[in-house]
PDB file of N, CA and C in Angstrom:
ATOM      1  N   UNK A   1     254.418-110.343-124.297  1.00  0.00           N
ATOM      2  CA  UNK A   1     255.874-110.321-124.288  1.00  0.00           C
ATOM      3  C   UNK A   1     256.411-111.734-124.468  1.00  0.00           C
ATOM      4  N   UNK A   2     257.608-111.760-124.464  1.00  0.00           N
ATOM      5  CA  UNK A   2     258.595-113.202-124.831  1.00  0.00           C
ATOM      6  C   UNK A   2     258.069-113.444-123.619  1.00  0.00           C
ATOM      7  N   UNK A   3     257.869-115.206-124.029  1.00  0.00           N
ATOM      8  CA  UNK A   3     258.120-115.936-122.616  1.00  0.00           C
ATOM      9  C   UNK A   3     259.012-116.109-121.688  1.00  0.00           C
ATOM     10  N   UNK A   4     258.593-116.288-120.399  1.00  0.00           N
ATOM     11  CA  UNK A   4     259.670-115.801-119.234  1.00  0.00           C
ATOM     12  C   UNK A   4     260.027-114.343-118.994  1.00  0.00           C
ATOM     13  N   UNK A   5     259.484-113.363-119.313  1.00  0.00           N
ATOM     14  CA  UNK A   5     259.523-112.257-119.109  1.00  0.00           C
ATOM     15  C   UNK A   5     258.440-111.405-118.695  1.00  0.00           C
ATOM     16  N   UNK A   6     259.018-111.521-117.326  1.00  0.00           N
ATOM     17  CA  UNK A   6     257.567-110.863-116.109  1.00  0.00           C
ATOM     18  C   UNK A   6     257.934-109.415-115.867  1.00  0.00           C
ATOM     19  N   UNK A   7     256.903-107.958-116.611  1.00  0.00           N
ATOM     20  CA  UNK A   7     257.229-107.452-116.420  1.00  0.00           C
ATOM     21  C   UNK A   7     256.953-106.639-115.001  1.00  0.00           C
ATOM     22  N   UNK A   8     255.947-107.033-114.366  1.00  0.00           N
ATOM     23  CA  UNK A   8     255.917-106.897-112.740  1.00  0.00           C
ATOM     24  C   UNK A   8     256.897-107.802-111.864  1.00  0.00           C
ATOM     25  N   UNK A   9     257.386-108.836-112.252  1.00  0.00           N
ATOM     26  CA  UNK A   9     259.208-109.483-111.200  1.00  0.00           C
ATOM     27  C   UNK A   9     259.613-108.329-111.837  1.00  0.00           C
ATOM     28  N   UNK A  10     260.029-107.659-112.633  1.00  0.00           N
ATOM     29  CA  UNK A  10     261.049-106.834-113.350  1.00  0.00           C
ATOM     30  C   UNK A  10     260.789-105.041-112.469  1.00  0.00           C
ATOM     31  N   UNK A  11     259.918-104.997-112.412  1.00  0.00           N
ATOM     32  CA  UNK A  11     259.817-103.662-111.753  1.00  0.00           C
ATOM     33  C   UNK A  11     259.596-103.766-110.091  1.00  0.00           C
ATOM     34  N   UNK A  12     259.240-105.090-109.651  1.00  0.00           N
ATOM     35  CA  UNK A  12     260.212-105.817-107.987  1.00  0.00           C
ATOM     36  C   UNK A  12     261.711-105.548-108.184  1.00  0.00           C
ATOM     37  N   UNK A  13     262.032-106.173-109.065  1.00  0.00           N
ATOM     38  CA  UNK A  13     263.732-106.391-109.083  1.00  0.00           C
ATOM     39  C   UNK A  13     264.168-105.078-109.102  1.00  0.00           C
ATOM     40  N   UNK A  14     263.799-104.223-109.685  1.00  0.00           N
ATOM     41  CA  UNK A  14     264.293-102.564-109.755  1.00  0.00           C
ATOM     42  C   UNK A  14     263.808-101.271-108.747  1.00  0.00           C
ATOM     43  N   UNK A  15     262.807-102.214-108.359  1.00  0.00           N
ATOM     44  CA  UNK A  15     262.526-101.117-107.149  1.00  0.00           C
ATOM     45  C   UNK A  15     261.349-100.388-107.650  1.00  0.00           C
ATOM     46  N   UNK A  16     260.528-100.558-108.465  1.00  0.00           N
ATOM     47  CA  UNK A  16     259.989 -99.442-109.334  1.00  0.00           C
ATOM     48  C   UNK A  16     258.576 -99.611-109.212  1.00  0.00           C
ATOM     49  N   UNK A  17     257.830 -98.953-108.517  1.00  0.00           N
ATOM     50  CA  UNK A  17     256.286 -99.025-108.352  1.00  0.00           C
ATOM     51  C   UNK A  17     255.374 -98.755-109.582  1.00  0.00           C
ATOM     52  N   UNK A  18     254.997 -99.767-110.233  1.00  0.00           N
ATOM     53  CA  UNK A  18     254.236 -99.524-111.576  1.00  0.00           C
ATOM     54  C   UNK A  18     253.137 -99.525-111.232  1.00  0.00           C
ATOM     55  N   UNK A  19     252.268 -98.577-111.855  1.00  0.00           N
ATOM     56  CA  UNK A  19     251.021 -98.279-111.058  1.00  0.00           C
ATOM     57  C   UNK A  19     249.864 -99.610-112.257  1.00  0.00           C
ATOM     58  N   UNK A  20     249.298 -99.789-112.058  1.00  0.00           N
ATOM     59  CA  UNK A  20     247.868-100.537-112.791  1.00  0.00           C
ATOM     60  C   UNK A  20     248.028-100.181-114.314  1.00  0.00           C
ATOM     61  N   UNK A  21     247.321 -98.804-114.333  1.00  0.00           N
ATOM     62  CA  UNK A  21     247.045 -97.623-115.679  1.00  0.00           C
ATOM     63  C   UNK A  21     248.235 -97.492-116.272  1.00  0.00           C
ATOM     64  N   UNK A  22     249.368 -98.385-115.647  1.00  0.00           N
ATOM     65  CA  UNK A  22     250.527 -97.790-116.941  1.00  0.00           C
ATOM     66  C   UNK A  22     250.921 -99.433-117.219  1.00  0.00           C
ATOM     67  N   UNK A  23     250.838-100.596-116.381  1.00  0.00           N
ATOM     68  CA  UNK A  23     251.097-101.869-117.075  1.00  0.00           C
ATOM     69  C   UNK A  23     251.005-102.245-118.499  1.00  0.00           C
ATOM     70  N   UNK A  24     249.916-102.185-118.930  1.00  0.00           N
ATOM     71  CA  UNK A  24     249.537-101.985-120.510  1.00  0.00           C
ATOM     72  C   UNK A  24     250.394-101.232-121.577  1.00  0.00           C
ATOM     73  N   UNK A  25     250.610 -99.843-120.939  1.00  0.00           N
ATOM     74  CA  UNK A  25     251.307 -99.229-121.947  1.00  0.00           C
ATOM     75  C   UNK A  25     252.974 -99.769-121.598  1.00  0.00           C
ATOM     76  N   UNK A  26     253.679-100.160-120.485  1.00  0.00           N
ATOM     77  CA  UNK A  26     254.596-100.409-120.249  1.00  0.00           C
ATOM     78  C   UNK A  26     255.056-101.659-121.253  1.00  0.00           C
ATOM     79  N   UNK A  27     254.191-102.727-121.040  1.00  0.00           N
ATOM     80  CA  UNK A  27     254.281-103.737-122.092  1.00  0.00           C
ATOM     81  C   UNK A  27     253.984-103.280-123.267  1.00  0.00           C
ATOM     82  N   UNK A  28     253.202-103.011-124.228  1.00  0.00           N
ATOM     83  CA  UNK A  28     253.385-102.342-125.538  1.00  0.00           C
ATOM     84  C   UNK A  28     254.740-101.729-125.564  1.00  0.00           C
ATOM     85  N   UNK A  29     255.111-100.928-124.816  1.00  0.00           N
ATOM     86  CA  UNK A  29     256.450-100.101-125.546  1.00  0.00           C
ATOM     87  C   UNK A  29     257.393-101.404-125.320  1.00  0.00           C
ATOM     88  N   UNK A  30     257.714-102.243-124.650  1.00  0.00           N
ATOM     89  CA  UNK A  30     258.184-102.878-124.581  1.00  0.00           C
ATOM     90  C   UNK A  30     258.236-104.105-126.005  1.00  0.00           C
ATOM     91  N   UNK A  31     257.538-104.229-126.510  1.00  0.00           N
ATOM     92  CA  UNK A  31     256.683-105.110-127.800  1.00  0.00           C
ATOM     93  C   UNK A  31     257.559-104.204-128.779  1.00  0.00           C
ATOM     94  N   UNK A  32     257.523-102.879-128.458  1.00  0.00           N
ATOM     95  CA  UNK A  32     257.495-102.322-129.570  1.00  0.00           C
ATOM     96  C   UNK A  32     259.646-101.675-130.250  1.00  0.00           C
ATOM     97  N   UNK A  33     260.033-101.927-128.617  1.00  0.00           N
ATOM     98  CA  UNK A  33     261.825-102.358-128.207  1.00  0.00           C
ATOM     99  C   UNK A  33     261.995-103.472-129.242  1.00  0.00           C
ATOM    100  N   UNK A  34     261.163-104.474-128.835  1.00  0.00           N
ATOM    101  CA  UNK A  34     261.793-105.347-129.128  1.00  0.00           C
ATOM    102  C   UNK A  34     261.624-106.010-130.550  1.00  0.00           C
ATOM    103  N   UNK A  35     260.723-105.400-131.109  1.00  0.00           N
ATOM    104  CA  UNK A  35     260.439-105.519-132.449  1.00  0.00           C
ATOM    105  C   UNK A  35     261.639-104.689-133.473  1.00  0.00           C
ATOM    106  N   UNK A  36     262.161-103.438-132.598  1.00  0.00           N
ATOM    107  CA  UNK A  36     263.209-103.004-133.005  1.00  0.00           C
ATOM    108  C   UNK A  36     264.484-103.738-132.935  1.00  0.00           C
ATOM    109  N   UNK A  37     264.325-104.008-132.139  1.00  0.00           N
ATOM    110  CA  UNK A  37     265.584-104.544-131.298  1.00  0.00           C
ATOM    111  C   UNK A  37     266.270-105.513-132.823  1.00  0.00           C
ATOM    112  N   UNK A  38     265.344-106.466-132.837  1.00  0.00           N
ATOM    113  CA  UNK A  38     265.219-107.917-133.994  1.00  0.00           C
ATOM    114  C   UNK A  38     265.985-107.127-135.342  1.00  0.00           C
ATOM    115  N   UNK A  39     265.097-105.656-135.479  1.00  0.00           N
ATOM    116  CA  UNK A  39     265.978-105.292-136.682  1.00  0.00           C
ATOM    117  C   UNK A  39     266.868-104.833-136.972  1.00  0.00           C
ATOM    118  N   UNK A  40     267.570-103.962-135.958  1.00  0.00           N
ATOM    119  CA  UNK A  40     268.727-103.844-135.641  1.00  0.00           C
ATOM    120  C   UNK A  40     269.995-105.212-135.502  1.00  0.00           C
ATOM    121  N   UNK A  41     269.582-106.321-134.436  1.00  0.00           N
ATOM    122  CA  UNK A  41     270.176-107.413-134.409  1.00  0.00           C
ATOM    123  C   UNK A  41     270.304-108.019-135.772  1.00  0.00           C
ATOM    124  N   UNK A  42     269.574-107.704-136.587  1.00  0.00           N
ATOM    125  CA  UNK A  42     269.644-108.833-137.816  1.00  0.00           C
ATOM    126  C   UNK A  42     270.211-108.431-139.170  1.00  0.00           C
ATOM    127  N   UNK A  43     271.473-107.150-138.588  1.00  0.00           N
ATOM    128  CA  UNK A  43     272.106-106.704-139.479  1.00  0.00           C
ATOM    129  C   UNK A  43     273.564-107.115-139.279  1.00  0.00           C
ATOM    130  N   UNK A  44     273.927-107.441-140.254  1.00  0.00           N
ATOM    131  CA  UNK A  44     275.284-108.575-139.865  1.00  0.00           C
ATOM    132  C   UNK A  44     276.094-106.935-139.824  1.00  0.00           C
ATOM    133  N   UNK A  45     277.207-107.568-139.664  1.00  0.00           N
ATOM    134  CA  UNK A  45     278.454-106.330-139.756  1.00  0.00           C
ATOM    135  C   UNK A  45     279.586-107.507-139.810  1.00  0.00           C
ATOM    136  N   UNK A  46     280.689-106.907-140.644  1.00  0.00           N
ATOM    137  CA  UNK A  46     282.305-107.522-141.004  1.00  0.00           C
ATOM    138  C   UNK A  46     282.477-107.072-139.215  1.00  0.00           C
ATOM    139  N   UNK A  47     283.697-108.316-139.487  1.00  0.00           N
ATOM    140  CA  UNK A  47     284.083-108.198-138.034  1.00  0.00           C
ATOM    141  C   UNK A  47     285.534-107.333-137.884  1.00  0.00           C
ATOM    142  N   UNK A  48     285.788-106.437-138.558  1.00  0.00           N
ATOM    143  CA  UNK A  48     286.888-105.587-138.685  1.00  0.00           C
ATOM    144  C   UNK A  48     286.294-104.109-138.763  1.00  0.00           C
ATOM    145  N   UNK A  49     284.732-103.841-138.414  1.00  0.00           N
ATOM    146  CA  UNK A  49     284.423-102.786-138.128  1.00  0.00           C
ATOM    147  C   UNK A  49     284.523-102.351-136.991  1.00  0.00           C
ATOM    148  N   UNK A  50     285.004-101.116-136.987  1.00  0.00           N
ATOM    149  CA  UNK A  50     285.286-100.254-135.664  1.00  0.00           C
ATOM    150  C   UNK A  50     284.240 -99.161-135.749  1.00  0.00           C
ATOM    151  N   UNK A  51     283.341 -99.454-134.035  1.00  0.00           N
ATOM    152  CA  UNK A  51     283.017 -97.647-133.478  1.00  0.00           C
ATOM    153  C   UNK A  51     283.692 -96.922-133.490  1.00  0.00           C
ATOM    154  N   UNK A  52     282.732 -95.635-134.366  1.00  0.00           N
ATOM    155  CA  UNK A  52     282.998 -94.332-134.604  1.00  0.00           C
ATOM    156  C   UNK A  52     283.008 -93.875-133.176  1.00  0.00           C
ATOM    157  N   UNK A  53     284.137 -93.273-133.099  1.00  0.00           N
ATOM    158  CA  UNK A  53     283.897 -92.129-131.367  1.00  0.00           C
ATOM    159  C   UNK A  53     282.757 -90.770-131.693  1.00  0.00           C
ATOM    160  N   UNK A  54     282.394 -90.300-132.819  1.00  0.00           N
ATOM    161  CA  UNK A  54     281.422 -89.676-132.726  1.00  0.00           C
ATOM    162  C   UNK A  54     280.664 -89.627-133.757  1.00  0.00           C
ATOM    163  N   UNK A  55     279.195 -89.887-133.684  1.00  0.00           N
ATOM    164  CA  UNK A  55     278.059 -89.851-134.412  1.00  0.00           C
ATOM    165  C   UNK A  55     277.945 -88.571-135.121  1.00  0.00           C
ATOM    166  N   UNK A  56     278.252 -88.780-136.807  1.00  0.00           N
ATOM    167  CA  UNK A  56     278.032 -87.285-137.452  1.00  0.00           C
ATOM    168  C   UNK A  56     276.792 -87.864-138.342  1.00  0.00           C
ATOM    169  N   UNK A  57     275.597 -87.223-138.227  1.00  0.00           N
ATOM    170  CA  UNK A  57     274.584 -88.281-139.517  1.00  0.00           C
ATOM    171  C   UNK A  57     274.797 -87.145-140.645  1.00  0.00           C
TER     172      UNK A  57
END
């Protein structure tokens, strides 16, 4: 993961008992957020676009 990002402080901070057998997969999906994340973020938009109140695809 990015540096500075502990994902056992993170499941202290939330209360959330992560067991051993799921650390691994917890971080991967996490890898895998944030790989999204980047491509989503790296789509500009005009700044005179407005949210749609409802999603028609």
């Amino acid at each position: 993961m990015e540096e500075g990002f502990d994902v056992d402080l993170m499941a202290l901070l939330m209360d959330l008992r992560l067991r051993d057998e799921y650390r691994d997969g917890v971080v991967a999906n996490f890898e895998r957020i944030k790989a999204t994340a980047r491509i989503v973020n790296s789509f500009e938009l005009p700044d005179d676009v407005e949210a749609a109140p409802i999603f028609e695809p």
